[in-house]
N, C-alpha and C. Protein backbone atom coordinates (compact mmCIF):
# COMPACT_ATOMS: atom_id res chain seq x y z
N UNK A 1 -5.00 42.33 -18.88
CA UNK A 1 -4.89 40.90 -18.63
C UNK A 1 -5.96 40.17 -19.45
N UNK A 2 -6.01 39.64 -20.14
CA UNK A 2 -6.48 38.76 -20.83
C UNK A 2 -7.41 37.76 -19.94
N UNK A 3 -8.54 38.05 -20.76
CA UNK A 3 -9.93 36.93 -19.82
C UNK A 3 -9.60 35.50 -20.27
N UNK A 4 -8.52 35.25 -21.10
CA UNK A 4 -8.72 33.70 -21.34
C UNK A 4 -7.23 33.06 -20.22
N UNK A 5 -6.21 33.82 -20.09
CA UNK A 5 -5.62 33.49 -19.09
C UNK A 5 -6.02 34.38 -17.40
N UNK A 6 -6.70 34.90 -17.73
CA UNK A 6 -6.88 35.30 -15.88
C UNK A 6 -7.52 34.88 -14.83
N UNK A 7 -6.80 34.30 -13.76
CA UNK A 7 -8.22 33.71 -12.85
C UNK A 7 -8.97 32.85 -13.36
N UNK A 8 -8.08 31.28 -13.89
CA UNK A 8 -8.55 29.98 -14.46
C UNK A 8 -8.66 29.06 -13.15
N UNK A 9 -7.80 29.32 -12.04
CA UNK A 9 -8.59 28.68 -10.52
C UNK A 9 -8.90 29.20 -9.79
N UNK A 10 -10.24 29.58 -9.22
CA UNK A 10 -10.75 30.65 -7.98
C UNK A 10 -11.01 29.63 -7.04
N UNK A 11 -10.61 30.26 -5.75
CA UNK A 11 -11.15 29.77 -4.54
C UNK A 11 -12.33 30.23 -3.82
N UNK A 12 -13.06 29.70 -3.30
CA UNK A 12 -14.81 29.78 -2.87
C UNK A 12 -14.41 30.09 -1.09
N UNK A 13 -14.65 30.60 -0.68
CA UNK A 13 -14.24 30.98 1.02
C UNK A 13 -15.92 31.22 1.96
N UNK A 14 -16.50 30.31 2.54
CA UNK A 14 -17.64 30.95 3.22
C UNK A 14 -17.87 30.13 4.72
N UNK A 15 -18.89 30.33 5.59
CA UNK A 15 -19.01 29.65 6.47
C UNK A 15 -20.70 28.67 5.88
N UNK A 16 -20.57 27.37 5.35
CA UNK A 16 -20.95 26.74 4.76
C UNK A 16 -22.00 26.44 5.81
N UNK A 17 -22.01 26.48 6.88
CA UNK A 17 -22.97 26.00 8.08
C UNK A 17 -24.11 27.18 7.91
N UNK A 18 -23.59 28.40 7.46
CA UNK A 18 -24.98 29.21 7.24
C UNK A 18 -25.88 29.24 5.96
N UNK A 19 -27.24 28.80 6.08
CA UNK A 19 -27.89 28.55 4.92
C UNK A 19 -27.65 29.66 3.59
N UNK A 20 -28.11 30.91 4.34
CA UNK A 20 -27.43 32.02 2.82
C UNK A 20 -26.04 32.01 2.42
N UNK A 21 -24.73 31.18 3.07
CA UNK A 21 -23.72 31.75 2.61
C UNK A 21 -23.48 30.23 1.50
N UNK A 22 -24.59 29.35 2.29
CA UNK A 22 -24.16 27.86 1.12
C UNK A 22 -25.15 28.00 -0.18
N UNK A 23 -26.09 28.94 0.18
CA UNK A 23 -26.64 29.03 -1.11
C UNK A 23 -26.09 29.79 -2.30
N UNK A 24 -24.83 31.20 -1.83
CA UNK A 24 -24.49 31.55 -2.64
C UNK A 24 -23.00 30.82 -2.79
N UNK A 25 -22.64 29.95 -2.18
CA UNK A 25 -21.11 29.16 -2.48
C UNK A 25 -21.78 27.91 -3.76
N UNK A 26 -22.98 27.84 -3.67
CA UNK A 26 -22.99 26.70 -4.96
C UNK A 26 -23.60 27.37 -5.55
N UNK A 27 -24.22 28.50 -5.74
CA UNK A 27 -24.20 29.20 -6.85
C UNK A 27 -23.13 29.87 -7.77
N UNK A 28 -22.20 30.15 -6.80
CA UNK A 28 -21.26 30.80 -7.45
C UNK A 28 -19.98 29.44 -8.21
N UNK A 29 -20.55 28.37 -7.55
CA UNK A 29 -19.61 27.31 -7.90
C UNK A 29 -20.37 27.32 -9.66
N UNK A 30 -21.63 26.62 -9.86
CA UNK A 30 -22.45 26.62 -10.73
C UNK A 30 -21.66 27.26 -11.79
N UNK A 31 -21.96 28.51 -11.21
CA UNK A 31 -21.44 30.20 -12.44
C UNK A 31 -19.90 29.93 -13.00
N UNK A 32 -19.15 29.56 -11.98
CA UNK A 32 -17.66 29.48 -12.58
C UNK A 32 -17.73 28.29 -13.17
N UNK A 33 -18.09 26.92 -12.92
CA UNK A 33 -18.35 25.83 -13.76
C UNK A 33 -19.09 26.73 -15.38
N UNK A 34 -19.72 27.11 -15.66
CA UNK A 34 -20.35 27.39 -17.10
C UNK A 34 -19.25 28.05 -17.78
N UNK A 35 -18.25 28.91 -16.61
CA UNK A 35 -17.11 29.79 -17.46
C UNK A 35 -16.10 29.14 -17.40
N UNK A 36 -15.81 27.93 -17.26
CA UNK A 36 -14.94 26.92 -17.26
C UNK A 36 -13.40 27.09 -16.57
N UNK A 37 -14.04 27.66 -14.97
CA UNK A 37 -13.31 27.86 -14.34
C UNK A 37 -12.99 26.57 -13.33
N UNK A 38 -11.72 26.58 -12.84
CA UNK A 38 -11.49 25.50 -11.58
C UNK A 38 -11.92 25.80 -10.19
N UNK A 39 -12.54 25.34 -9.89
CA UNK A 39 -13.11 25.48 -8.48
C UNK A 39 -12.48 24.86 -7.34
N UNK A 40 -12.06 25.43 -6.48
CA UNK A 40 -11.23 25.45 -5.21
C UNK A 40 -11.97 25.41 -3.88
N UNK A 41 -12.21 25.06 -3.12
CA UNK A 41 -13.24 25.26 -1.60
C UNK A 41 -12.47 24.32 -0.26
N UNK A 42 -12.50 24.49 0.54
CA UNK A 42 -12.22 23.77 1.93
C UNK A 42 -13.52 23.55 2.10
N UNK A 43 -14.29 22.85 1.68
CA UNK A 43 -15.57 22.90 2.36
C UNK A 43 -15.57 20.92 2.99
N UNK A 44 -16.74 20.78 3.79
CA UNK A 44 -16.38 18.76 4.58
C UNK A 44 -17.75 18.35 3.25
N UNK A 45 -16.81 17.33 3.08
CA UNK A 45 -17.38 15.92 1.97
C UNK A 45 -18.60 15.87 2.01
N UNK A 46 -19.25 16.26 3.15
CA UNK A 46 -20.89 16.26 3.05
C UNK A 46 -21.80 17.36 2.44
N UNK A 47 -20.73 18.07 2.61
CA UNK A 47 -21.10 19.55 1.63
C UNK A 47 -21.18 19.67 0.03
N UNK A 48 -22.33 18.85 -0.45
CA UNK A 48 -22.26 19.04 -1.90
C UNK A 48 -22.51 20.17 -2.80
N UNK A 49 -21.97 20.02 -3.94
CA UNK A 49 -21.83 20.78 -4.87
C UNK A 49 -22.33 20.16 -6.14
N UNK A 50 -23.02 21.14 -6.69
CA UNK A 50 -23.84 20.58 -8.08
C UNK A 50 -22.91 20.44 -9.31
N UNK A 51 -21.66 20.53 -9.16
CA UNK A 51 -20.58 20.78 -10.31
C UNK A 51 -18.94 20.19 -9.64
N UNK A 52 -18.41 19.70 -10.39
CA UNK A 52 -17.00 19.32 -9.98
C UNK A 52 -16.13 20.35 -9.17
N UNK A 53 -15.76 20.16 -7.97
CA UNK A 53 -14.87 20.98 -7.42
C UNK A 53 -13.24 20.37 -6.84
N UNK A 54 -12.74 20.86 -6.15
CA UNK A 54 -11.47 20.35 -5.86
C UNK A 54 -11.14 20.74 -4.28
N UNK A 55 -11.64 20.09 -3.36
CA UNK A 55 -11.53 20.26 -2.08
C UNK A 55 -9.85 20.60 -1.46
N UNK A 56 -9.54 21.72 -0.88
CA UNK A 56 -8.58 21.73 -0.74
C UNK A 56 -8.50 22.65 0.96
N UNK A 57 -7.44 21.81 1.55
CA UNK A 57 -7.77 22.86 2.68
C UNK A 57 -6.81 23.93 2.98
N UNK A 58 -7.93 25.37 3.32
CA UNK A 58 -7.03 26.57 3.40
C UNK A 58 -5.57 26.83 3.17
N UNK A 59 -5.35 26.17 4.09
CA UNK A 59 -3.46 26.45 4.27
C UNK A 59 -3.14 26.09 3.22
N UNK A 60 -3.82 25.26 2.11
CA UNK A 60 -2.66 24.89 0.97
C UNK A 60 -3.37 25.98 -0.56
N UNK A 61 -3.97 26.80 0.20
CA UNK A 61 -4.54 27.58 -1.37
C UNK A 61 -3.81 28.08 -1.58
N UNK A 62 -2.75 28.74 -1.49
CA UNK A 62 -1.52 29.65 -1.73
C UNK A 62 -0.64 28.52 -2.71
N UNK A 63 -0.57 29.26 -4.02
CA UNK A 63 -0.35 28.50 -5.09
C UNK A 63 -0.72 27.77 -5.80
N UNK A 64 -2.19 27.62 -5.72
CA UNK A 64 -3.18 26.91 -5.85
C UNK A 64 -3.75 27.49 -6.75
N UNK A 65 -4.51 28.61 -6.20
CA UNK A 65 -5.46 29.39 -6.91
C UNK A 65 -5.39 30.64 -7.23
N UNK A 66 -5.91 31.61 -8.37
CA UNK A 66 -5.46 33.07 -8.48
C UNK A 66 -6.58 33.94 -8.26
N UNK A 67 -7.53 33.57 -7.43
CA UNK A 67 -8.30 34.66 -7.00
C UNK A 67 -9.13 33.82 -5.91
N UNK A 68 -9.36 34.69 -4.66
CA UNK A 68 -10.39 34.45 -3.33
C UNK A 68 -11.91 35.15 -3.32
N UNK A 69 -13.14 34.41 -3.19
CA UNK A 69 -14.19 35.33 -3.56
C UNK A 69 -14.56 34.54 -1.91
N UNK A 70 -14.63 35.62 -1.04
CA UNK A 70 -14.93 34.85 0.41
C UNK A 70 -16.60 35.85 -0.06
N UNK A 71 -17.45 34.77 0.82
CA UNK A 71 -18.99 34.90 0.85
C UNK A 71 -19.42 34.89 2.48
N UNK A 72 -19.92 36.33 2.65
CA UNK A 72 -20.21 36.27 4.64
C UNK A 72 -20.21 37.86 4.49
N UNK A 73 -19.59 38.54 6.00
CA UNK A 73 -19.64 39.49 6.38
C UNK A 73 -18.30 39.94 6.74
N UNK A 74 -17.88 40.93 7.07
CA UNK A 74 -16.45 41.32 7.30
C UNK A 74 -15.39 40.53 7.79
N UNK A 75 -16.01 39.42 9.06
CA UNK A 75 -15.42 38.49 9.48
C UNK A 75 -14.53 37.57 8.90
N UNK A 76 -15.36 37.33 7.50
CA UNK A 76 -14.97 36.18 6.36
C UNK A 76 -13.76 37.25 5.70
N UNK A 77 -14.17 37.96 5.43
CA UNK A 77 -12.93 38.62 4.63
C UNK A 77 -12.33 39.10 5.47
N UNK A 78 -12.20 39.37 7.06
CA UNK A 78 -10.53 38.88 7.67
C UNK A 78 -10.10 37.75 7.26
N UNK A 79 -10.99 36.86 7.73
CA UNK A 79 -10.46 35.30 7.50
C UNK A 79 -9.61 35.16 6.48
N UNK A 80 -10.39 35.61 5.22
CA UNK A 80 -10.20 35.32 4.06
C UNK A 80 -8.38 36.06 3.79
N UNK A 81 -8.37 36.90 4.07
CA UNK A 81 -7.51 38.40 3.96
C UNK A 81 -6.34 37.44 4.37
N UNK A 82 -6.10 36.37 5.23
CA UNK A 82 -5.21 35.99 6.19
C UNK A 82 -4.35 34.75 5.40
N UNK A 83 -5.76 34.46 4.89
CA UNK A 83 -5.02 33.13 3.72
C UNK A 83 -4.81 33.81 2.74
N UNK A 84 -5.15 35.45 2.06
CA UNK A 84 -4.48 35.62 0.60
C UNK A 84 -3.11 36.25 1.09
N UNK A 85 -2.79 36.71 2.41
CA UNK A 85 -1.70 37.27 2.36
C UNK A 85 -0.27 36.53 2.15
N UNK A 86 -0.84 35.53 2.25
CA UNK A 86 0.73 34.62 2.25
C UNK A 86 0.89 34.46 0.71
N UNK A 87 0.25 34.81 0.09
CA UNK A 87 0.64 34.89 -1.70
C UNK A 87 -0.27 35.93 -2.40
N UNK A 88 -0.49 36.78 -1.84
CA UNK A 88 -0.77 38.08 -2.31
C UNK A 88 -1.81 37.95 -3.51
N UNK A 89 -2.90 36.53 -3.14
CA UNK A 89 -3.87 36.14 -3.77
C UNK A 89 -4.70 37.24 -3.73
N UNK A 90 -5.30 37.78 -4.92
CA UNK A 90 -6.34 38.77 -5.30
C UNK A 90 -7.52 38.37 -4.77
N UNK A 91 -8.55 39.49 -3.70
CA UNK A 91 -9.53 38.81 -2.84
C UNK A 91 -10.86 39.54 -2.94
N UNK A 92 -11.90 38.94 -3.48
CA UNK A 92 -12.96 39.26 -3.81
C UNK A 92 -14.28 39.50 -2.95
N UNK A 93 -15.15 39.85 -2.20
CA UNK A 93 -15.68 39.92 -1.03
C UNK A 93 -16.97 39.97 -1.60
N UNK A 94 -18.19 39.13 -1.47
CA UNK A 94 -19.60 39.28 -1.62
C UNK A 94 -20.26 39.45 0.18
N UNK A 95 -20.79 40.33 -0.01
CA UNK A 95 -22.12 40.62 1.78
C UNK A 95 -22.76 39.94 1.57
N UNK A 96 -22.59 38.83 2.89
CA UNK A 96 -23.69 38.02 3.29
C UNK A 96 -24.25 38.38 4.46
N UNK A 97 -23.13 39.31 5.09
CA UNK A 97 -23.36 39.56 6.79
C UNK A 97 -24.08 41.03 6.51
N UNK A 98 -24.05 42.12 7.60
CA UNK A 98 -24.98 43.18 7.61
C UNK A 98 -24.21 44.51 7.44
N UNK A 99 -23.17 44.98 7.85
CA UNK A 99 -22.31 46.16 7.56
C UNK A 99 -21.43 45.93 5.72
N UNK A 100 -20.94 44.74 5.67
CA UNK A 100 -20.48 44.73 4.49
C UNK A 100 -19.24 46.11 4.22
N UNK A 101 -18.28 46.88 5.50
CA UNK A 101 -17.21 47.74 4.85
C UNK A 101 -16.24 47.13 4.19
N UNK A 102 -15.75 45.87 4.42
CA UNK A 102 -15.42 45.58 3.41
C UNK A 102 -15.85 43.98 2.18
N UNK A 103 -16.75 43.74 2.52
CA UNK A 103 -17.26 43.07 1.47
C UNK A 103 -18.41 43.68 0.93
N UNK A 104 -18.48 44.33 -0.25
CA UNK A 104 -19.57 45.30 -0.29
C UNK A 104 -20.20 44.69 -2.21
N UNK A 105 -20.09 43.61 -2.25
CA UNK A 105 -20.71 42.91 -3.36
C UNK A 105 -22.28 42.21 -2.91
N UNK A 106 -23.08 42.51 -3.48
CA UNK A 106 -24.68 42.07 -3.18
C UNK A 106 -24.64 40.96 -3.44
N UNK A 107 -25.34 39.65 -2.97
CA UNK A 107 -25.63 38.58 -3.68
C UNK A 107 -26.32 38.64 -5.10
N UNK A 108 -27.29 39.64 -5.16
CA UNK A 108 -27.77 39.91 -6.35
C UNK A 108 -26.83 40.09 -7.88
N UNK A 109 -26.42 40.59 -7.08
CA UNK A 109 -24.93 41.69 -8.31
C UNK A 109 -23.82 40.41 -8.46
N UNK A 110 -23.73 39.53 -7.60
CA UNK A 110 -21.92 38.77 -7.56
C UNK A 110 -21.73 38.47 -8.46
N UNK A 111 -23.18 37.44 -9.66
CA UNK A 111 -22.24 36.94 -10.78
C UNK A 111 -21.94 37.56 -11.77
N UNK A 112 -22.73 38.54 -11.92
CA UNK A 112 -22.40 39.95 -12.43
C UNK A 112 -20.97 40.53 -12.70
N UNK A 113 -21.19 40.49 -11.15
CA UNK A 113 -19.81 41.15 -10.46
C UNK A 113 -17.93 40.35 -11.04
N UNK A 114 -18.64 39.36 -10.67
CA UNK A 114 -17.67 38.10 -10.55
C UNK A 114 -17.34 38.03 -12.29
N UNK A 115 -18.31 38.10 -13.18
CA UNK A 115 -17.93 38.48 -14.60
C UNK A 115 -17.24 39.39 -15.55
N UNK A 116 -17.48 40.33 -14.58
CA UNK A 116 -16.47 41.45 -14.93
C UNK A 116 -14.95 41.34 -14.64
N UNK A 117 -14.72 41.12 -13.22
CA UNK A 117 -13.37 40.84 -12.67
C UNK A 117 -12.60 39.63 -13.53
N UNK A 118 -13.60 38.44 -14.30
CA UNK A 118 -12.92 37.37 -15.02
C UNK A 118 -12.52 37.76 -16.12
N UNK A 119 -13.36 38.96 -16.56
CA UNK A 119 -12.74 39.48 -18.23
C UNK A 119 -11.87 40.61 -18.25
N UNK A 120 -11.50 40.92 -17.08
CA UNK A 120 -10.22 41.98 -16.86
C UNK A 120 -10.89 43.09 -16.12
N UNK A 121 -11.99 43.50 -16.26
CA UNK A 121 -12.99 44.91 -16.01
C UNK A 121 -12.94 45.06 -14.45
N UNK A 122 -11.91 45.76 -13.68
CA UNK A 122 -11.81 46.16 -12.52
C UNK A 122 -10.77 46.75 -12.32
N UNK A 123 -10.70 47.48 -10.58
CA UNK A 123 -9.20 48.11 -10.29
C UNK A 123 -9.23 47.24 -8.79
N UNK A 124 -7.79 47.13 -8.94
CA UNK A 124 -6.61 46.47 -8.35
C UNK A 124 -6.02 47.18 -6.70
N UNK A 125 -7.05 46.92 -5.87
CA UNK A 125 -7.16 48.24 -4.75
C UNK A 125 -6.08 47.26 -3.38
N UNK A 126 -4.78 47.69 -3.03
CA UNK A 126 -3.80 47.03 -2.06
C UNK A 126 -3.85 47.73 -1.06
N UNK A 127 -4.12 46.96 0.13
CA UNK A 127 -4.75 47.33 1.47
C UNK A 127 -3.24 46.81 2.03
N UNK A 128 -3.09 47.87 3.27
CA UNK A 128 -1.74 47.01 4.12
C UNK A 128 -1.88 46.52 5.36
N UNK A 129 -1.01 45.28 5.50
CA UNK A 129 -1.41 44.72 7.01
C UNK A 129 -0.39 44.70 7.86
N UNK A 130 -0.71 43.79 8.82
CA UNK A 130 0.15 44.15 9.96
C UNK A 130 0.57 42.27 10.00
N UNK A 131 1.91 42.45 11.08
CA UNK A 131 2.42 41.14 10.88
C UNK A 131 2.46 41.47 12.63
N UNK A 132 2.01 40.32 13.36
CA UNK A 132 2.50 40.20 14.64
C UNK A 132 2.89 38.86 15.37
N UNK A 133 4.79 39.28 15.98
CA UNK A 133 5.22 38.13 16.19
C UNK A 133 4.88 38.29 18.00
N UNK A 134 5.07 37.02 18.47
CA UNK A 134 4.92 37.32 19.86
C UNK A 134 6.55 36.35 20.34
N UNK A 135 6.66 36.87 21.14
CA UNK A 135 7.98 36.07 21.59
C UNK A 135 7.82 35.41 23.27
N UNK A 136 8.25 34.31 23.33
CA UNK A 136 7.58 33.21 24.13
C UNK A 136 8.98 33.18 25.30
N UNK A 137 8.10 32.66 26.39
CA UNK A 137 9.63 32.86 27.36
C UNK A 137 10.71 31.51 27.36
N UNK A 138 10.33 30.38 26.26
CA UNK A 138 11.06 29.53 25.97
C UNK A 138 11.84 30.02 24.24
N UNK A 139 12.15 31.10 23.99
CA UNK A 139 12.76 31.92 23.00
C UNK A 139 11.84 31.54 21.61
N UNK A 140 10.68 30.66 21.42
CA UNK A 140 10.63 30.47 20.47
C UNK A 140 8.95 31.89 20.23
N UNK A 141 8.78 31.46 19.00
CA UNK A 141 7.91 33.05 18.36
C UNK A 141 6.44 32.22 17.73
N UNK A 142 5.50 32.76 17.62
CA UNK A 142 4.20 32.70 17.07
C UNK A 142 4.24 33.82 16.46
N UNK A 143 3.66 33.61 14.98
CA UNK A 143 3.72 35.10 13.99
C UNK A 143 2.20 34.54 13.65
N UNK A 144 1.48 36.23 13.18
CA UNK A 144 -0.23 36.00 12.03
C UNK A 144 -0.09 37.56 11.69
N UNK A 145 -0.82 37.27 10.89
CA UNK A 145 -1.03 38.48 9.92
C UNK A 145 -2.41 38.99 10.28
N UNK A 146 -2.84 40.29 10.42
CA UNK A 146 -4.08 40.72 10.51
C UNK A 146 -3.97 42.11 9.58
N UNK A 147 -5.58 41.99 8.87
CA UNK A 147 -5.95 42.99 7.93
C UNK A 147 -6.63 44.60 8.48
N UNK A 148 -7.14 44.11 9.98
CA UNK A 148 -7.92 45.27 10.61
C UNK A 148 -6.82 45.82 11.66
N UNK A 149 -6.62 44.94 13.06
CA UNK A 149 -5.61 45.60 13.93
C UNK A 149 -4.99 44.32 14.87
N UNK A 150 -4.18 45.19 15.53
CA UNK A 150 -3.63 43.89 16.59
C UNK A 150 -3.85 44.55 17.91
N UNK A 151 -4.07 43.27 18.84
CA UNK A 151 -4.54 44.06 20.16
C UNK A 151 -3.95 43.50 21.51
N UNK A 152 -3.50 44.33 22.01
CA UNK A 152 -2.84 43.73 23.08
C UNK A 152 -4.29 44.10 24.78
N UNK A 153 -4.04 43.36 24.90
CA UNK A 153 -5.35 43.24 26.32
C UNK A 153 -4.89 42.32 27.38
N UNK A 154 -5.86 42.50 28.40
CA UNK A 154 -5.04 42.12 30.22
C UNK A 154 -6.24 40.58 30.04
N UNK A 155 -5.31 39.22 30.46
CA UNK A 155 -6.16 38.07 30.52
C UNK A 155 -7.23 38.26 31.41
N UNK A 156 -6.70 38.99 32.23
CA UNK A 156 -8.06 38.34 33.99
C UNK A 156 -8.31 39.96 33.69
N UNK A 157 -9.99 40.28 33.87
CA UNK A 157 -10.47 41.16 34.31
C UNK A 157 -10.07 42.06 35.92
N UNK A 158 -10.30 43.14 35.87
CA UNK A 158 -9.88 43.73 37.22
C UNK A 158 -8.91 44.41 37.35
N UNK A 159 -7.73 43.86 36.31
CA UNK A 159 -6.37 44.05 36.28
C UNK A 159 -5.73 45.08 35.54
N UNK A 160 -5.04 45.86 35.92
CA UNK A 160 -4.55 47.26 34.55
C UNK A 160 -3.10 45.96 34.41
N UNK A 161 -2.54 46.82 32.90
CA UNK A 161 -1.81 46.23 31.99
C UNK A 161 -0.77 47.47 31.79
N UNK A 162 0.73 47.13 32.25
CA UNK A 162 1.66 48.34 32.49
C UNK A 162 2.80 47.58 31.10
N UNK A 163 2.84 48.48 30.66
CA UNK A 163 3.85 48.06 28.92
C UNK A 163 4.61 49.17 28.72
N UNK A 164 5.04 49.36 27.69
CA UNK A 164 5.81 50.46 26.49
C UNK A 164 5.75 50.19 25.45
N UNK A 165 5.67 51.14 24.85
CA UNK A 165 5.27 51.51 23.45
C UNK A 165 7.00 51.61 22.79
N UNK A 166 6.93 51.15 21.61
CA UNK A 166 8.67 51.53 21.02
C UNK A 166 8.21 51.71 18.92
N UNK A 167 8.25 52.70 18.81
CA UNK A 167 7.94 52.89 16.95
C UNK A 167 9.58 53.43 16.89
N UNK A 168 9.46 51.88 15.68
CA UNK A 168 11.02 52.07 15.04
C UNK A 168 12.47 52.14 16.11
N UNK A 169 12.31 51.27 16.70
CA UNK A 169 13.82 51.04 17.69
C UNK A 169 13.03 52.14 18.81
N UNK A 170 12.24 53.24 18.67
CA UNK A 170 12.48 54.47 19.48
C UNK A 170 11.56 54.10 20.81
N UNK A 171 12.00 54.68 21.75
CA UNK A 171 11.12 54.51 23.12
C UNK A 171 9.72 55.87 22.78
N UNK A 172 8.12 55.43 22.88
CA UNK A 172 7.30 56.54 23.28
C UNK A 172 6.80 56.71 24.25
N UNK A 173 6.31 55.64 25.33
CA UNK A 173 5.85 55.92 26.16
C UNK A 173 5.61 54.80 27.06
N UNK A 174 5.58 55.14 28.36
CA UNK A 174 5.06 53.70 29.27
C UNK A 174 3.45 53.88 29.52
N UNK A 175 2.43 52.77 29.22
CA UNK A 175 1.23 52.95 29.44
C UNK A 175 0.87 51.88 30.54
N UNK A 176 -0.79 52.37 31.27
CA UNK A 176 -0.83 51.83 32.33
C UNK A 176 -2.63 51.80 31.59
N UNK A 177 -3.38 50.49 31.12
CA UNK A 177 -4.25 50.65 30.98
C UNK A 177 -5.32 49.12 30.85
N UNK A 178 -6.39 49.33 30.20
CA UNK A 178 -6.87 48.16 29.92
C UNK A 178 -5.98 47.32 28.60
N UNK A 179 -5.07 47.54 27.44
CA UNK A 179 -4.56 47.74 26.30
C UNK A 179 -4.48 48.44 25.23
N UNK A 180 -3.82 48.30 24.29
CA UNK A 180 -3.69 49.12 23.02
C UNK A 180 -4.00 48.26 21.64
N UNK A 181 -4.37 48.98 20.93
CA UNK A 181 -4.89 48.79 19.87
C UNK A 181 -3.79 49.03 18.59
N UNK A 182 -3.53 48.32 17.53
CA UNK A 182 -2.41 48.61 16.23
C UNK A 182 -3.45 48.27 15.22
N UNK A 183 -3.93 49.84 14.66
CA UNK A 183 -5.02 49.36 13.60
C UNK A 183 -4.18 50.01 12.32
N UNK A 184 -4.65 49.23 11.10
CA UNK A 184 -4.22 49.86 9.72
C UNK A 184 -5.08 50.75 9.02
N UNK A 185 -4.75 51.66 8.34
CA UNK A 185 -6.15 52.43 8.15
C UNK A 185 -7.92 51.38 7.57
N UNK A 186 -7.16 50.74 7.10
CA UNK A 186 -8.82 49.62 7.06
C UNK A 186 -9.46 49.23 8.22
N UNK A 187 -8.76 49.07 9.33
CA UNK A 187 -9.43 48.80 10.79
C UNK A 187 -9.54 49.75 11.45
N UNK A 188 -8.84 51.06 10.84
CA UNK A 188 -9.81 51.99 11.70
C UNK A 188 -11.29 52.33 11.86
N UNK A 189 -12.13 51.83 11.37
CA UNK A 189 -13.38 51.62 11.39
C UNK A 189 -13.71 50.67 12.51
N UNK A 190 -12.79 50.13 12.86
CA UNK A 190 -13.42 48.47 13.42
C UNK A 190 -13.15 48.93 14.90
N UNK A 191 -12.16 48.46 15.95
CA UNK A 191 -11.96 48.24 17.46
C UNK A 191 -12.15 49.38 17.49
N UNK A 192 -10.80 50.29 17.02
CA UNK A 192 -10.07 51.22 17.22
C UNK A 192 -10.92 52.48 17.71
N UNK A 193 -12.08 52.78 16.40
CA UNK A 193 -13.10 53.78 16.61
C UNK A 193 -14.03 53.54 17.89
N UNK A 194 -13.95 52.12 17.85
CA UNK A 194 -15.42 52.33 19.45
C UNK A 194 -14.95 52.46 20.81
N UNK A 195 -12.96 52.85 20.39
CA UNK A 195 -12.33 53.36 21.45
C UNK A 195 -11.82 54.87 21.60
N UNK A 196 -12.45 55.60 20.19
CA UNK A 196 -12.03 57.13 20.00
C UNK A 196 -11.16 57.09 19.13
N UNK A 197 -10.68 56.04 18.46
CA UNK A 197 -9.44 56.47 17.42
C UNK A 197 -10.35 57.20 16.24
N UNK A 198 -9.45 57.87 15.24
CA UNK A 198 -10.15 58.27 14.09
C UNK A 198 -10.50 57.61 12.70
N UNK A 199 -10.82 57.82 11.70
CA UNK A 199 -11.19 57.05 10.88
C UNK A 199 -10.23 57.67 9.94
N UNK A 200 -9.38 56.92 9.22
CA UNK A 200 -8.84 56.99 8.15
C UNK A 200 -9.34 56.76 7.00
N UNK A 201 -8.80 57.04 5.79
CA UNK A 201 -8.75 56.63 4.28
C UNK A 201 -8.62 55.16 4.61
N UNK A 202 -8.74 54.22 3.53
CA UNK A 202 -8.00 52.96 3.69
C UNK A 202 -6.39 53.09 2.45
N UNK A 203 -6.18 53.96 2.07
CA UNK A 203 -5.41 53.91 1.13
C UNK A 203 -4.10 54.75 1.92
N UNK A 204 -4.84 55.33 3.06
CA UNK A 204 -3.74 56.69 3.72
C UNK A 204 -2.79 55.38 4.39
N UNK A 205 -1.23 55.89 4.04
CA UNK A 205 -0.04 54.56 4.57
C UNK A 205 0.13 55.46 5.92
N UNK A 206 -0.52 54.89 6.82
CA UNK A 206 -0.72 55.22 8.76
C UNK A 206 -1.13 54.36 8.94
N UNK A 207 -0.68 54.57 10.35
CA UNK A 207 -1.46 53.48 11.52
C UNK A 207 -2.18 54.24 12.61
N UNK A 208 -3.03 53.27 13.16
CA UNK A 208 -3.24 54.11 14.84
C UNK A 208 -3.01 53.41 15.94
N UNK A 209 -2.67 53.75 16.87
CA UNK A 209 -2.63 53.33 18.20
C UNK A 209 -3.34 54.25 19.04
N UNK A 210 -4.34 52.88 19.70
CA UNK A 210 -5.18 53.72 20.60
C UNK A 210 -4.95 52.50 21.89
């Protein structure tokens, strides 16, 4: 791919209220301004930027922009993960937070980092998610996408939670518990494990239910 057409609008993704994540969102604005990139952010009007940007909010980045560089801790890159899935926007992750499994770019390293990925120099790593619809007792549906797992749990404490399980049309089992867990191998690290599930590859095409 060619560095003079690739990734000419990036989107900036952070929680701007935290001092380290706004220091590296206008830095990194800065950096793409010198490489005469378009700058994209949801960030509020009071939130300045030392360089021209283009305020846009979330829901409308899809088609907008061709790459997501969310700035935070794993959290942000769910977040982030949720708005590239609806256009299979390429998503870039710098650690601002403390585990970093999957944002594992240093602040030190990003523009670095972020230089390489603009001149083609990277691999192209597709994580799979999960889509969950819920169906409402007035027939209508709520759908979201999650990158780690989906979780089904009892509202009021005290209470066990009696369901069935069904993979692929098929009946597996009736459970009687606190809930279950639908992680993708990337979230098996996350709920799933501090309930005994195992840890997968992120590349292995499984799921777990715990």
């Amino acid at each position: 791919m060619p560095a003079e057409t690739a990734f000419n609008s990036v989107a900036l993704v952070g929680r701007h209220a935290d001092s380290r994540v706004a220091d590296s969102l206008r830095a990194l604005a800065d950096h793409l301004a010198a490489r005469k990139r378009k700058i994209i952010v949801d960030a509020p009007g009071d939130f300045e930027f030392g360089v021209a940007v283009e305020r846009v909010a979330e829901a409308q980045f899809s088609g907008r922009t061709d790459l997501i560089v969310a700035i935070g801790g794993d959290g942000t890159m769910l977040h982030a993960a949720r708005i590239a899935s609806t256009s299979a926007v390429p998503l870039l992750g710098v650690n601002r937070g403390r585990l970093g499994f999957l944002a594992d770019i240093t602040p030190v390293d990003m523009c670095h980092r972020l230089d390489d990925v603009l001149a083609g120099r990277y691999e192209r790593e597709s994580r799979a998610m999960l889509t969950a619809q819920i169906e409402l007792e007035d027939k209508s549906s709520q759908v979201t996408h999650a990158l780690n797992d989906v979780v089904l749990q009892k509202w009021e404490t005290g209470r066990m939670l009696d369901f069935e399980t069904w993979i692929d049309g098929q009946y597996v089992n009736t459970h009687g518990g606190d809930g279950l867990i639908v992680a993708t191998s990337t979230g098996s690290t996350a709920y799933a494990l501090s309930c005994g599930g195992p840890i997968l590859h992120p590349q292995l095409e499984a799921l777990v239910v715990v």
